[in-house]
Protein backbone atom coordinates (compact mmCIF):
# COMPACT_ATOMS: atom_id res chain seq x y z
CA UNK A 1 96.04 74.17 92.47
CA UNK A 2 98.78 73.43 89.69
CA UNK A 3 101.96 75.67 89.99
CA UNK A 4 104.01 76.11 86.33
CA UNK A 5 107.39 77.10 87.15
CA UNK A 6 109.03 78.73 83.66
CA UNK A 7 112.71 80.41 83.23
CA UNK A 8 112.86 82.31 80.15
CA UNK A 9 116.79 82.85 79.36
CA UNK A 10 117.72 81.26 82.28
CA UNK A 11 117.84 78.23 84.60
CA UNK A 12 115.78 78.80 87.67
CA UNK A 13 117.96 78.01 90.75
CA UNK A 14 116.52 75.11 93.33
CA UNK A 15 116.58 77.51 96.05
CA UNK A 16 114.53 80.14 93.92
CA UNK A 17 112.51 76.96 92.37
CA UNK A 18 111.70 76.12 96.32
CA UNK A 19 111.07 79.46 97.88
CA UNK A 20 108.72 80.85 95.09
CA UNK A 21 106.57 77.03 95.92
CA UNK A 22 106.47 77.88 99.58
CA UNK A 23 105.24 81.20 99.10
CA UNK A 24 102.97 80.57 96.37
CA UNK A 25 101.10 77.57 98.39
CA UNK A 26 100.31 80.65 100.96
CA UNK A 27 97.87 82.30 98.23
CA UNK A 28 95.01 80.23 99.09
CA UNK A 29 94.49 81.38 102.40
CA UNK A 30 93.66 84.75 100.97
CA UNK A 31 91.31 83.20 97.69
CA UNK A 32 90.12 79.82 97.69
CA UNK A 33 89.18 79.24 94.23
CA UNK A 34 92.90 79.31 92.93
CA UNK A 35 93.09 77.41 90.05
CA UNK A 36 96.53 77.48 88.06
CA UNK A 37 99.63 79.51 88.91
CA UNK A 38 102.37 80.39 86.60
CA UNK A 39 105.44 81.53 87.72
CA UNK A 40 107.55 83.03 84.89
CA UNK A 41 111.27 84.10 85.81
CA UNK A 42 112.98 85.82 83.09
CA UNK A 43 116.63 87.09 82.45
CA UNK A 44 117.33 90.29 80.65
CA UNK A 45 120.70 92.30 80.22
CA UNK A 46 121.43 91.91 83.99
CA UNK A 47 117.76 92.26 85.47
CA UNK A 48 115.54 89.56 86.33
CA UNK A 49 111.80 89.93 85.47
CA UNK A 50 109.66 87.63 87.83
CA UNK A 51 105.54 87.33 86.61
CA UNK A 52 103.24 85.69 88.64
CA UNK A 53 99.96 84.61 86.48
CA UNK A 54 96.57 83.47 88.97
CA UNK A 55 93.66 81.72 87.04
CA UNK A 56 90.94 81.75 89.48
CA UNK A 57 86.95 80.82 89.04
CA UNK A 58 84.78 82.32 86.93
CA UNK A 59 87.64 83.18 84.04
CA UNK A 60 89.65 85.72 86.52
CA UNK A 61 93.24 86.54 85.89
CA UNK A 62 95.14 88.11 88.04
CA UNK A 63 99.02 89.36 87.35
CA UNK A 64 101.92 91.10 88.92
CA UNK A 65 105.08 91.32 87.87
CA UNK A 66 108.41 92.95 88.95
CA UNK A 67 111.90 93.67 87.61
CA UNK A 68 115.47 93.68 89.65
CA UNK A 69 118.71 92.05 90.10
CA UNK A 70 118.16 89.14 92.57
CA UNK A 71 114.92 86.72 92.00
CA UNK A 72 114.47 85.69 95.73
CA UNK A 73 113.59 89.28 96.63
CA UNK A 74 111.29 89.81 93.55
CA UNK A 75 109.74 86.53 94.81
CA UNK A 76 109.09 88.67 98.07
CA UNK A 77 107.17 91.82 96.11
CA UNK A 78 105.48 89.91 93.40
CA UNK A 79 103.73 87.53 95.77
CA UNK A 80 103.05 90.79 98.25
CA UNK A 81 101.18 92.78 95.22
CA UNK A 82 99.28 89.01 93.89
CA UNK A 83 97.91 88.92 98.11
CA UNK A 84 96.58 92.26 97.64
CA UNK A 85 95.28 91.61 94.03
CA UNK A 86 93.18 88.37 95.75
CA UNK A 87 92.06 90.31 98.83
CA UNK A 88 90.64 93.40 97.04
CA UNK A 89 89.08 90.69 94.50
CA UNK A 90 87.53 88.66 96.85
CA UNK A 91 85.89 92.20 98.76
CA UNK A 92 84.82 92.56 95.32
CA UNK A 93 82.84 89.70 95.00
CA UNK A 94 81.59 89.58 98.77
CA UNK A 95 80.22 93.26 98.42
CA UNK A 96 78.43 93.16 94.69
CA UNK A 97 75.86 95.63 94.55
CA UNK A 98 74.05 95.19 97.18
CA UNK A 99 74.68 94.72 101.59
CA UNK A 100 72.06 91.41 101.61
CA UNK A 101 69.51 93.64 102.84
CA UNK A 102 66.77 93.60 100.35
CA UNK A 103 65.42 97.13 98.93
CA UNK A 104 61.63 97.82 100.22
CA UNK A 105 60.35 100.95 99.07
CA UNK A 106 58.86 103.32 101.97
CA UNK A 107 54.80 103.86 102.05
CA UNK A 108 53.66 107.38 102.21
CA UNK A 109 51.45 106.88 105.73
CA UNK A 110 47.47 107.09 105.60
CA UNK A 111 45.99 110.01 107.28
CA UNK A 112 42.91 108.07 107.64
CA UNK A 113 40.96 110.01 104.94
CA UNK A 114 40.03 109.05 101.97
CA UNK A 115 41.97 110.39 98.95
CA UNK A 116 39.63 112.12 96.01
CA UNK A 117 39.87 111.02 92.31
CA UNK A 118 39.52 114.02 89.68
């Protein structure tokens, strides 16, 4: 899994840098097939705007972003909403269609008599 750590407008603070890696190498344990994550902080007019991009397999990509004043808490939320993104994908792909079972059409039963062609 590659992690891309970008601060648009503004330097992204070790401690932020550090937390938003330990929390982000926690996503796998809800999707496996986590390719790329980008983590995209930006600064505007006093508000911080954290994005958190997912690649996954098969071409999926997954987003959530948030917008307040201190980074470590949107950290907190954005990873929260990407955990629930994975888990309702991965339901998604466990229950396509179909429960395993496969579809047999019921038989109308014999009553023993031959039926009459017209």
């Amino acid at each position: 899994m590659n992690i891309t750590m970008t601060g648009r407008h503004v330097e992204i603070r070790d401690e932020v840098r550090d937390y938003a890696t330990e929390k982000i190498n926690r996503l796998p344990r809800f999707y496996d097939r986590i390719h790329d994550v980008e983590f995209v902080l930006n600064f505007d007019s006093d508000q911080f705007t954290a994005e958190l991009i997912v690649r996954a397999d098969r071409k999926h990509t997954l987003v959530a972003s948030e917008t307040g004043p201190e980074p470590v808490v949107l950290v907190d939320v954005i990873i929260d909403k990407m955990e629930r993104q994975l888990r309702k994908h991965k339901e998604k792909l466990r229950h396509h269609k179909h429960d395993g079972k496969p579809e047999v059409p019921e038989l109308p039963e014999a009553s023993g008599e031959p039926e009459e062609i017209a």
